[in-house]
C-alpha atoms as a PDB file:
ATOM      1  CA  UNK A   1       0.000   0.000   0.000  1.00  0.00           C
ATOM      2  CA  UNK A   2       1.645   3.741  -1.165  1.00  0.00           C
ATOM      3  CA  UNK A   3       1.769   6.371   1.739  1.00  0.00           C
ATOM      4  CA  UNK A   4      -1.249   8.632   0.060  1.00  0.00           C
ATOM      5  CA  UNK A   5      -3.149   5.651   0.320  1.00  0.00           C
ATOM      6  CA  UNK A   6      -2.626   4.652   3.781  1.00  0.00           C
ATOM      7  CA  UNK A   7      -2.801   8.356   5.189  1.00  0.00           C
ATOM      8  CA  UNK A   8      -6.440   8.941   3.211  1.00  0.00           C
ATOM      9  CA  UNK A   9      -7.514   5.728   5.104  1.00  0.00           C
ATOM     10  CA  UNK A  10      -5.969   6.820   8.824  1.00  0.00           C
ATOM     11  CA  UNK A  11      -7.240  10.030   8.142  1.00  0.00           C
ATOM     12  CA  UNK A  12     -10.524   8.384   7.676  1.00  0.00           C
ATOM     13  CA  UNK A  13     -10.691   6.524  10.140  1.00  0.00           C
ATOM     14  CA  UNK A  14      -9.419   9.361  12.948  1.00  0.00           C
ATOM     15  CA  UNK A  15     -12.184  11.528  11.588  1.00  0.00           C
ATOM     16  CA  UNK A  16     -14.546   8.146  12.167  1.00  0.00           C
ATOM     17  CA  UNK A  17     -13.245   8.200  15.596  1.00  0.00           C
ATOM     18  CA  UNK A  18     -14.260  11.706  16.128  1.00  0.00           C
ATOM     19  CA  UNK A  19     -17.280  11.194  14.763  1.00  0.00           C
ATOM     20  CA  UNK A  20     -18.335   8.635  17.043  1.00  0.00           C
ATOM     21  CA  UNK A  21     -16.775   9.969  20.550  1.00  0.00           C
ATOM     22  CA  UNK A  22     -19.266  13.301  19.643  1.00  0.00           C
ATOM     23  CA  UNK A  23     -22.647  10.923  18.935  1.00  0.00           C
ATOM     24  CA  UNK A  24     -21.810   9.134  21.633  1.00  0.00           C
ATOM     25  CA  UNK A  25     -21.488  12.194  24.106  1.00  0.00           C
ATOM     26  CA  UNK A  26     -24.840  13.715  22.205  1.00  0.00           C
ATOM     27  CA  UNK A  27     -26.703  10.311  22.648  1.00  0.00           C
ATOM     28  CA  UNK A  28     -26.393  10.979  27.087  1.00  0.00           C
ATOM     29  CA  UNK A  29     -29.069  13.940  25.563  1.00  0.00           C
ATOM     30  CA  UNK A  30     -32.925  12.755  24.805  1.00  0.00           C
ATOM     31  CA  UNK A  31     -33.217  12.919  21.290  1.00  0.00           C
ATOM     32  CA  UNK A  32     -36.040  15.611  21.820  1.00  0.00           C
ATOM     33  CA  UNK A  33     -33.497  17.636  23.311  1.00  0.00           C
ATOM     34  CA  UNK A  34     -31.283  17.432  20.851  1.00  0.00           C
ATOM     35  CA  UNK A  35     -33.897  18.470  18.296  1.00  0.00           C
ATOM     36  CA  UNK A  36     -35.454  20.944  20.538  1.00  0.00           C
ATOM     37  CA  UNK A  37     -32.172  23.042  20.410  1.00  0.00           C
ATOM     38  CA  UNK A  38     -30.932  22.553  16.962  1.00  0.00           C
ATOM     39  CA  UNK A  39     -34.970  23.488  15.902  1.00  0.00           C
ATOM     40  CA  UNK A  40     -34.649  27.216  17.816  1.00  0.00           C
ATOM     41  CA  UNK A  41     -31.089  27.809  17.017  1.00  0.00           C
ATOM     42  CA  UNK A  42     -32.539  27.586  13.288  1.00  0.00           C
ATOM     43  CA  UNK A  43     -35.020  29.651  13.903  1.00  0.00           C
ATOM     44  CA  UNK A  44     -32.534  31.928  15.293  1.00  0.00           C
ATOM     45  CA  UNK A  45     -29.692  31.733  12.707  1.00  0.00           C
ATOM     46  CA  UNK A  46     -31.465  30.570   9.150  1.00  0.00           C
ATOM     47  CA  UNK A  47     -33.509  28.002   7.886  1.00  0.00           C
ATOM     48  CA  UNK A  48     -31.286  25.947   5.601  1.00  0.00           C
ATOM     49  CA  UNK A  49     -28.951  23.113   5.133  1.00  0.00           C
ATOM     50  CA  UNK A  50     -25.554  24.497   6.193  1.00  0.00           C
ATOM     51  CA  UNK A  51     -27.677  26.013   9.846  1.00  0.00           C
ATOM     52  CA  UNK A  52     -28.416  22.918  10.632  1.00  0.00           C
ATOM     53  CA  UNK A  53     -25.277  21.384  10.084  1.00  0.00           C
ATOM     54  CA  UNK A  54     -23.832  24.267  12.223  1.00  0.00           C
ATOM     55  CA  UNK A  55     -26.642  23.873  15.148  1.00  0.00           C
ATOM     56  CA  UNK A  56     -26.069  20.347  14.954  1.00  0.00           C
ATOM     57  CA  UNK A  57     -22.844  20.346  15.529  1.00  0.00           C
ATOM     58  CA  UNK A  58     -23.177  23.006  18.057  1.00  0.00           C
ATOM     59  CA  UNK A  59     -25.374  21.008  20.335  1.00  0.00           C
ATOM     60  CA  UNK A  60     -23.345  17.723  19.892  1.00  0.00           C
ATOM     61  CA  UNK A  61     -19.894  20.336  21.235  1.00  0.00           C
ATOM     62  CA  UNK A  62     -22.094  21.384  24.334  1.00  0.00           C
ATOM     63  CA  UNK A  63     -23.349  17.716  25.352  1.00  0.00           C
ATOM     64  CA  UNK A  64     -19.394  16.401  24.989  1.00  0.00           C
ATOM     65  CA  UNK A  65     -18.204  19.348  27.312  1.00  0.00           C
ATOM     66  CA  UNK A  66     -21.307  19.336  30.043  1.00  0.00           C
ATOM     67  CA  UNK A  67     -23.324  17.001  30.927  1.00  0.00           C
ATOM     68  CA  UNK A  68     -27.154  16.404  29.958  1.00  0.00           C
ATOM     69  CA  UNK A  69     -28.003  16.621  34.080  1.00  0.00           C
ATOM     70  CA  UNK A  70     -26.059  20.265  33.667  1.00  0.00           C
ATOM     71  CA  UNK A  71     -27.481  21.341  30.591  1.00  0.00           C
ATOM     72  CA  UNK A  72     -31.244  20.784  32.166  1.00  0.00           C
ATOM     73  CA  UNK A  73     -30.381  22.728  35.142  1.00  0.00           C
ATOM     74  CA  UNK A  74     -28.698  25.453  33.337  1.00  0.00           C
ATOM     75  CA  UNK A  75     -31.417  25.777  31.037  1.00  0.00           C
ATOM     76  CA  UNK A  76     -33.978  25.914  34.038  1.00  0.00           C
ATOM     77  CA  UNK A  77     -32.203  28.745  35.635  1.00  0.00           C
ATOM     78  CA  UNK A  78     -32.598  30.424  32.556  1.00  0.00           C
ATOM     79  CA  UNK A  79     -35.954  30.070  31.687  1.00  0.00           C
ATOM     80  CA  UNK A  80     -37.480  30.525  35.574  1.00  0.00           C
ATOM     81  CA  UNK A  81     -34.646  33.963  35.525  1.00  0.00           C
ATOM     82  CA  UNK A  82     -36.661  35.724  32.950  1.00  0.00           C
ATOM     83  CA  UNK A  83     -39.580  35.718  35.672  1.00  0.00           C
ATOM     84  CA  UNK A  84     -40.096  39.365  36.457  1.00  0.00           C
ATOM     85  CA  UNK A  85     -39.162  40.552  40.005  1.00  0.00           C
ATOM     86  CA  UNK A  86     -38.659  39.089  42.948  1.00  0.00           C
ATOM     87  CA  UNK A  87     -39.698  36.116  41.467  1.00  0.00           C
ATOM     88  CA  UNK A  88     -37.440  35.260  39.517  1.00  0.00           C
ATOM     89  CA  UNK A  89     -34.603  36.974  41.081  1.00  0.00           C
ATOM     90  CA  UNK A  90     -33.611  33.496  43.064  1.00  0.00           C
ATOM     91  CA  UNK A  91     -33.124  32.016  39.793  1.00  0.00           C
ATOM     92  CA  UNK A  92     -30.528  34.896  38.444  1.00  0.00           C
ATOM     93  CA  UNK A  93     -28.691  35.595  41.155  1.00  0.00           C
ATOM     94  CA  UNK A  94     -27.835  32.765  43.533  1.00  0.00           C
ATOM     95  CA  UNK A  95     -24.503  30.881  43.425  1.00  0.00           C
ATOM     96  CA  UNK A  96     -25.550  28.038  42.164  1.00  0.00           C
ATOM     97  CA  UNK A  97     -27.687  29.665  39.256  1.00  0.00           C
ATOM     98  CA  UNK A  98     -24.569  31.974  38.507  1.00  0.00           C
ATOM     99  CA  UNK A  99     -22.270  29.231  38.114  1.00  0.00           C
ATOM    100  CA  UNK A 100     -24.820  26.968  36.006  1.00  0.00           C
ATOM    101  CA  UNK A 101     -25.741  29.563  33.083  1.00  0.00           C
ATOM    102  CA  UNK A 102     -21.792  30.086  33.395  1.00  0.00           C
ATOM    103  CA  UNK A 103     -20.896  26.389  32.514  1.00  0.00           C
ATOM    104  CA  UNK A 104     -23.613  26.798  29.981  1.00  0.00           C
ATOM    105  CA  UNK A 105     -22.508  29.745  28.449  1.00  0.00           C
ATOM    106  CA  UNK A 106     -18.803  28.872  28.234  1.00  0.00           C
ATOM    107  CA  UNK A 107     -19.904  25.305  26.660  1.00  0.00           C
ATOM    108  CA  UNK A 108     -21.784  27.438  23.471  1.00  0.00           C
ATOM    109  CA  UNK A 109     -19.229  29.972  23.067  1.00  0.00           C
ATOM    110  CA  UNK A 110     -17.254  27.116  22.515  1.00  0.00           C
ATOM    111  CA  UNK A 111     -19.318  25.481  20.424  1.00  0.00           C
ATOM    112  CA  UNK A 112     -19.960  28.672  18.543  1.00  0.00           C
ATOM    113  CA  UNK A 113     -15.700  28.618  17.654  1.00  0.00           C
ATOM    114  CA  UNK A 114     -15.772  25.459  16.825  1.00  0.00           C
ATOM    115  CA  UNK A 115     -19.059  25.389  14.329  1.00  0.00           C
ATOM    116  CA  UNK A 116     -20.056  29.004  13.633  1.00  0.00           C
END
């Protein structure tokens, strides 16, 4: 076998690799999950074939660097912190809300370099 040929097929098969280690860190996430984020960051970004390439990819970076558990109770503080007032002030401002949308943020800015 010639060099070219053998470095297409490692290169292949690292890129397989990849692949897989990403599905498999996106598969801890319920598929509806999954589709419920890559659905609204189309809305957000464009309706087409390379945005959801790009939100797919975004979600599967976020689920490899937190986990699902962390994801749902990032996205909780968010949602219940847009309550008005006092309300909702629990869920913006405590420690463990702070350091939650933190993880959560730092995970899609992230994924943002690495697909956006």
């Amino acid at each position: 076998m010639n060099m070219a040929k053998f470095m297409r097929i490692a290169l292949a098969a690292t890129a397989s690799l990849a692949f897989c280690a990403t599905a498999k860190a996106a598969s801890n996430y319920p598929t509806t999950v999954l589709a419920e984020y890559v659905y609204g960051c189309m809305k957000a970004n464009g309706e087409n074939r390379d945005m959801l390439q790009r939100c797919s990819c975004s979600i599967d970076v976020i689920a490899d660097i937190i986990s699902y558990d962390r994801y749902v109770t990032a996205e909780t503080f968010k949602q219940m912190g847009l309550v008005p007032g006092e309300k909702g002030v629990l869920f913006r401002q405590s420690a463990p809300a702070k350091a939650a949308t933190t993880d959560l943020k730092q995970a899609q800015a992230e994924a943002d370099i690495r697909c956006f």
